[in-house]
N, C-alpha and C. Protein backbone atom coordinates (compact mmCIF):
# COMPACT_ATOMS: atom_id res chain seq x y z
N UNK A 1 24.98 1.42 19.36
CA UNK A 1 24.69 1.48 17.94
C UNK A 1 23.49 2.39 17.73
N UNK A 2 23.63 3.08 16.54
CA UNK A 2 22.52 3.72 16.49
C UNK A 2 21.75 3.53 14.58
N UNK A 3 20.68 3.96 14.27
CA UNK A 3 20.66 4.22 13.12
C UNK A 3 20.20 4.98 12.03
N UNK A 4 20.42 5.07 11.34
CA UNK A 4 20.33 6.41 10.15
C UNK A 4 19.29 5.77 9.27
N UNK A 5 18.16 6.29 9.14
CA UNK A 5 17.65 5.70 8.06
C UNK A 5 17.61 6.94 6.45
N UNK A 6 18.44 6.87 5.68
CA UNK A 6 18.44 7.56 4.22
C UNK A 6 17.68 6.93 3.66
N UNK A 7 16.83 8.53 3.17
CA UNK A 7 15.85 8.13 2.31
C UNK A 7 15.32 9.39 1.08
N UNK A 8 15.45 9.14 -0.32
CA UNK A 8 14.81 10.14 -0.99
C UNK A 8 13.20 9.69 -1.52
N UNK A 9 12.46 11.09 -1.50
CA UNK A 9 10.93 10.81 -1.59
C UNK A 9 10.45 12.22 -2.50
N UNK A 10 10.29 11.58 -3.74
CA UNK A 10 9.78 12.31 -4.91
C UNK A 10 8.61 12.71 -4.23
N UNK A 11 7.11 12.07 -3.42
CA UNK A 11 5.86 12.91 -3.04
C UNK A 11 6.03 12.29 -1.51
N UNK A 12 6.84 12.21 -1.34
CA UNK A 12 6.51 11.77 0.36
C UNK A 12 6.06 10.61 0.76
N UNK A 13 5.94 9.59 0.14
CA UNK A 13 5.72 8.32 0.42
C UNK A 13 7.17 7.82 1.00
N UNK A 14 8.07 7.28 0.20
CA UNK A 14 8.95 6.93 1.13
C UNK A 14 9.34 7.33 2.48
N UNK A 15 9.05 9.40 2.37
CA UNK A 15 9.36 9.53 3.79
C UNK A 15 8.40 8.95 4.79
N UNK A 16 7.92 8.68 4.59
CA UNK A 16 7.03 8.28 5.69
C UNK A 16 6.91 6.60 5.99
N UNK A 17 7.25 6.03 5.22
CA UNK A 17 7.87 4.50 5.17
C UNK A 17 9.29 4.74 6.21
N UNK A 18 10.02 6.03 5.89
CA UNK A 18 11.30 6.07 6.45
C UNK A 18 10.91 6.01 8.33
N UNK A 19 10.22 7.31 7.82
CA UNK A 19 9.50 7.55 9.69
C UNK A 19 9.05 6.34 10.43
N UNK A 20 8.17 5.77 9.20
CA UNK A 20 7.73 4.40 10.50
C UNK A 20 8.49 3.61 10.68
N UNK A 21 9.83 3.28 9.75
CA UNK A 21 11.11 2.21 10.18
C UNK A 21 12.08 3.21 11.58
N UNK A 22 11.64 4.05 11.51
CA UNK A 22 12.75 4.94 12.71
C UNK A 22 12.04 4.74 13.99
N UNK A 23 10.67 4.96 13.95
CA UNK A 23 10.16 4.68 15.25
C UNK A 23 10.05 3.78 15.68
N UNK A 24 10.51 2.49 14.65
CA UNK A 24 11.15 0.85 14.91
C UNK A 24 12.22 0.58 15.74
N UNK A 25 12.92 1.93 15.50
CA UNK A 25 14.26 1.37 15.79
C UNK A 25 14.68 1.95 16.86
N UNK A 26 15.42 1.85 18.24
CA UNK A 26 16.15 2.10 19.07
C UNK A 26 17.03 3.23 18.39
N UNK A 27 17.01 4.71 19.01
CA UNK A 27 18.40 5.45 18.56
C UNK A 27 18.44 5.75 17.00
N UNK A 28 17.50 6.57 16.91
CA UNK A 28 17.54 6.50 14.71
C UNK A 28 17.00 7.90 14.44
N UNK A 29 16.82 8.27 13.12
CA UNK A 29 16.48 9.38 12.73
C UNK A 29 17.14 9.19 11.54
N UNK A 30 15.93 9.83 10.71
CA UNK A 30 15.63 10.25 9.44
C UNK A 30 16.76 11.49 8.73
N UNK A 31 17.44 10.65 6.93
CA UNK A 31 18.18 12.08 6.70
C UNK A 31 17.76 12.04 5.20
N UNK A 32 17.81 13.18 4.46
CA UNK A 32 17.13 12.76 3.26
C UNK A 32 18.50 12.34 3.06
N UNK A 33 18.40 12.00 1.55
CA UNK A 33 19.77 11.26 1.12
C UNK A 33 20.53 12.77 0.73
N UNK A 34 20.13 13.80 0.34
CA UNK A 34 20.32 15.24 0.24
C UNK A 34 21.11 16.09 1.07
N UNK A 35 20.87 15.55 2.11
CA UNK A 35 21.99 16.27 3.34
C UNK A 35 22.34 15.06 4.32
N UNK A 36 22.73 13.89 3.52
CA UNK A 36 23.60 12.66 4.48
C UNK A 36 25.24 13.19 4.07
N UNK A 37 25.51 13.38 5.06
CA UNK A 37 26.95 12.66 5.42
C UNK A 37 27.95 11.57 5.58
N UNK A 38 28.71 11.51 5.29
CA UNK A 38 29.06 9.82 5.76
C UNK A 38 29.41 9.58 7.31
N UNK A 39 30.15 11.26 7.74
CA UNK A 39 30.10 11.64 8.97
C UNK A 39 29.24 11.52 9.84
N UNK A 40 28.23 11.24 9.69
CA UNK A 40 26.66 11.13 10.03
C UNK A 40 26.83 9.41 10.83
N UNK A 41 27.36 8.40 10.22
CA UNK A 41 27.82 7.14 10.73
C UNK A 41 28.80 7.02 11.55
N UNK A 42 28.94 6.15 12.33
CA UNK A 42 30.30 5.74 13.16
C UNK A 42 30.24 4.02 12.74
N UNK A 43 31.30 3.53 12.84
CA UNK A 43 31.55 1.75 12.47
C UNK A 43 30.58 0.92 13.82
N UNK A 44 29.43 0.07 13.28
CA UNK A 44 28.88 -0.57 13.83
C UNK A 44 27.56 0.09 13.86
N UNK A 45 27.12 1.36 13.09
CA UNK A 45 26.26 1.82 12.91
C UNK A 45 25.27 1.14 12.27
N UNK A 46 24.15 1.38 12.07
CA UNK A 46 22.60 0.74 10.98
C UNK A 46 22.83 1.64 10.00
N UNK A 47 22.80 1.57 8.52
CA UNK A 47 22.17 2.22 7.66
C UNK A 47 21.44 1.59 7.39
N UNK A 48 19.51 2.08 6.37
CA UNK A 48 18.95 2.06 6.20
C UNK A 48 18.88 2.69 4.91
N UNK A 49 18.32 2.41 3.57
CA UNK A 49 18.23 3.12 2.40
C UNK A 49 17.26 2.88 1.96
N UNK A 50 16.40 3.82 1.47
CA UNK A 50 14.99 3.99 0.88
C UNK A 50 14.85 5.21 0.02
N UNK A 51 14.37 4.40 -1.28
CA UNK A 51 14.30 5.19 -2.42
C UNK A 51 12.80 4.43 -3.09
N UNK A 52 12.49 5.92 -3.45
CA UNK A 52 11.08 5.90 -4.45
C UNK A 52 11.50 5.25 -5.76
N UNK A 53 11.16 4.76 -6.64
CA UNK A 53 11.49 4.04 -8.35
C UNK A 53 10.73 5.16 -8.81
N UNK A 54 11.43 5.34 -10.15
CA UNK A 54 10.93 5.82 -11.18
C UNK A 54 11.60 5.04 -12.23
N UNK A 55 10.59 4.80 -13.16
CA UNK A 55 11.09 4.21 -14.64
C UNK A 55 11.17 2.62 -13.97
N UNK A 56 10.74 2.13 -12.92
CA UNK A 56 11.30 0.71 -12.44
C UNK A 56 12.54 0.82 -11.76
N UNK A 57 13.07 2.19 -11.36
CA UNK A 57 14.73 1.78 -11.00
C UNK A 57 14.82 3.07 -9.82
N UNK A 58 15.32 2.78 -8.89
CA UNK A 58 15.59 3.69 -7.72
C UNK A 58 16.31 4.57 -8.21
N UNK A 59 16.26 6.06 -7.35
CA UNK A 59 16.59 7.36 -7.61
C UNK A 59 18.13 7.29 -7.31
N UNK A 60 18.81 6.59 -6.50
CA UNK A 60 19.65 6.74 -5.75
C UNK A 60 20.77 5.16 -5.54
N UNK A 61 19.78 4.35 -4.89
CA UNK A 61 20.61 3.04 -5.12
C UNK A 61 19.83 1.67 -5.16
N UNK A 62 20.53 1.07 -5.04
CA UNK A 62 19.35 -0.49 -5.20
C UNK A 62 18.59 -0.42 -4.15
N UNK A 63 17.92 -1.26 -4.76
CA UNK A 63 16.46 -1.14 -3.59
C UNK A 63 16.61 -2.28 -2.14
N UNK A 64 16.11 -2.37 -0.81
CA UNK A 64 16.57 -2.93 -0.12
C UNK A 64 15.66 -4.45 -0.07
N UNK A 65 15.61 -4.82 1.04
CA UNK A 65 14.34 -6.36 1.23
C UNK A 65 12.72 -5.83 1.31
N UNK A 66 12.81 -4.59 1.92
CA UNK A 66 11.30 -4.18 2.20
C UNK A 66 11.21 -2.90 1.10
N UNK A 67 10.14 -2.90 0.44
CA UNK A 67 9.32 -2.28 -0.29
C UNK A 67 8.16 -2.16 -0.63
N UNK A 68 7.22 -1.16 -0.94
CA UNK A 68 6.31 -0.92 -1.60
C UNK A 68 5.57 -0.70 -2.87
N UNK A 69 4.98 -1.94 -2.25
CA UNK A 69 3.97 -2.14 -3.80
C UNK A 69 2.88 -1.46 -4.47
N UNK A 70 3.25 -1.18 -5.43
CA UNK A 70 1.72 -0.35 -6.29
C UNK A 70 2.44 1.13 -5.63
N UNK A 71 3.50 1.24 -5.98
CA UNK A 71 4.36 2.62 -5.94
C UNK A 71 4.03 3.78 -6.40
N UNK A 72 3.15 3.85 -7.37
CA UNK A 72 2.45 5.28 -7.86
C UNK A 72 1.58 5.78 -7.10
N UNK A 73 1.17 6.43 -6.56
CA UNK A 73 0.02 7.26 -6.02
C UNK A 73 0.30 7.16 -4.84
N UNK A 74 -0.50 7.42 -3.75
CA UNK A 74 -0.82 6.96 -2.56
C UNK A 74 -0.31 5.50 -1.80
N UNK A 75 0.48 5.75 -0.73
CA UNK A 75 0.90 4.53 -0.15
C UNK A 75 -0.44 3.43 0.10
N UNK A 76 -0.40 2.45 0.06
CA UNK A 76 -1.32 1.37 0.34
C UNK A 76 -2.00 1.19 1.34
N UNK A 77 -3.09 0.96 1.91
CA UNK A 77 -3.40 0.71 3.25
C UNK A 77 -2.95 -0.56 3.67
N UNK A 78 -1.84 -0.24 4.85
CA UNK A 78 -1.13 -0.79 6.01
C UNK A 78 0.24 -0.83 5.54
N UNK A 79 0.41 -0.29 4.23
CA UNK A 79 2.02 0.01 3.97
C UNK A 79 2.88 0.63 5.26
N UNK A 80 2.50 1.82 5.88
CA UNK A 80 3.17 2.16 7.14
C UNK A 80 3.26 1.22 8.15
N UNK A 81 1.96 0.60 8.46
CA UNK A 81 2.40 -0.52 9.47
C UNK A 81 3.58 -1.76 9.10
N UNK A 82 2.91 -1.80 7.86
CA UNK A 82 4.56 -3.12 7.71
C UNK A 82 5.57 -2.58 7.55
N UNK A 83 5.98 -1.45 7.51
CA UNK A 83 7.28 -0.69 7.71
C UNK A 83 7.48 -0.68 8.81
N UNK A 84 6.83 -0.39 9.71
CA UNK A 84 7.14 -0.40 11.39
C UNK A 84 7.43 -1.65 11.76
N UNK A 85 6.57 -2.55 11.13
CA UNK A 85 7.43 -3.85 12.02
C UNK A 85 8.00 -4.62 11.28
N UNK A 86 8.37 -4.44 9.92
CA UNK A 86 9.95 -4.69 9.54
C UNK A 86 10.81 -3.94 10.44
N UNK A 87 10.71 -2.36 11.00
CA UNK A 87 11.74 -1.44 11.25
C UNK A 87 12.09 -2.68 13.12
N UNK A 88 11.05 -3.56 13.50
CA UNK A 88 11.15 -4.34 14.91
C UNK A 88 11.84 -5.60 14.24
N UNK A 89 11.47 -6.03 13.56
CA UNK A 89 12.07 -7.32 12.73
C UNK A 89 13.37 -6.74 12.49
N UNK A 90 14.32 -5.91 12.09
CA UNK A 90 15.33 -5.64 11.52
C UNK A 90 15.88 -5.48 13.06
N UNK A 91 15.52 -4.45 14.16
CA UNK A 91 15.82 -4.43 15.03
C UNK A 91 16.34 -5.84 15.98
N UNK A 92 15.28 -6.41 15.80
CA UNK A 92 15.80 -8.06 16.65
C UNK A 92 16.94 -8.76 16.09
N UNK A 93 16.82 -8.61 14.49
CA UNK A 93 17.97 -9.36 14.03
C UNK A 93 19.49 -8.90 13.85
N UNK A 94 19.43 -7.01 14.25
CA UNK A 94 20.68 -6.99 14.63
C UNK A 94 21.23 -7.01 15.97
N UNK A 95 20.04 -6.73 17.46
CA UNK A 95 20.71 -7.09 18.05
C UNK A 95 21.16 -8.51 18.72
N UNK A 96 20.38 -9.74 17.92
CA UNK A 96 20.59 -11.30 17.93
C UNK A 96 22.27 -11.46 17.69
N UNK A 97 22.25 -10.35 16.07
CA UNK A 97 24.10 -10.43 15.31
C UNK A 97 24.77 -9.88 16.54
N UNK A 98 24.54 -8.77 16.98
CA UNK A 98 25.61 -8.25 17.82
C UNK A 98 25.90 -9.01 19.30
N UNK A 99 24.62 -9.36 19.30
CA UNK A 99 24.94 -10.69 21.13
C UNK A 99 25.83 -11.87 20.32
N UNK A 100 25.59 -11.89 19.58
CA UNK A 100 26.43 -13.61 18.71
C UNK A 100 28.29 -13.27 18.50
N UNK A 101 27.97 -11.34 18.14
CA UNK A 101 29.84 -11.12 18.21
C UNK A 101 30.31 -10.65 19.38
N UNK A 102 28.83 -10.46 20.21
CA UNK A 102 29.71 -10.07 22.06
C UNK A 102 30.00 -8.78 21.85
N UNK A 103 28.98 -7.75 20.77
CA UNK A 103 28.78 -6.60 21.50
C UNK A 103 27.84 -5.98 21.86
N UNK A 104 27.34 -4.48 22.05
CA UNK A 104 26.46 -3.97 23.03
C UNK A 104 25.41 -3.97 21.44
């Protein structure tokens, strides 16, 4: 399994929320949502979606479990770190799912 993390970033905050969930993850890399493919996935793949708000409402699609607060300006101090270890937290809990259906 591998995973894709999509992400659009009006000043670069999200990307970099994106980056620190990839270096979470086993097998991943960053696509903007701009040049994703669907080809880009195989079945049993991770997606990942991260979008900046504007107006209160994502650029692209609903928003996921992890986000950032106080979204205007400058990411927060330790916003990147809790992206990284959500990106280990997300990691454990899919490969817990995939030992539970008996695959790799």
């Amino acid at each position: 399994m591998k995973a894709v993390i999509m992400y659009d970033s009006a000043y670069g905050n999200t990307k970099s929320v994106a980056e620190a969930i990839a270096a979470g993850l086993e097998k991943s890399r960053t696509v903007p949502v701009s040049q994703f493919h669907s080809s880009d996935l195989s079945i049993g793949d991770l997606l990942v979606v991260g979008s900046p708000i504007n107006g209160w409402r994502p650029t692209e699609t609903q928003p996921m479990p992890f986000y950032v607060k106080g979204t205007e300006g400058p990411l927060l101090e330790g916003e990147i770190k809790r992206a990284s270890s959500w990106s280990y937290e997300l990691s454990a809990s899919v490969k817990a799912f995939a030992s539970r259906k008996g695959t790799p």
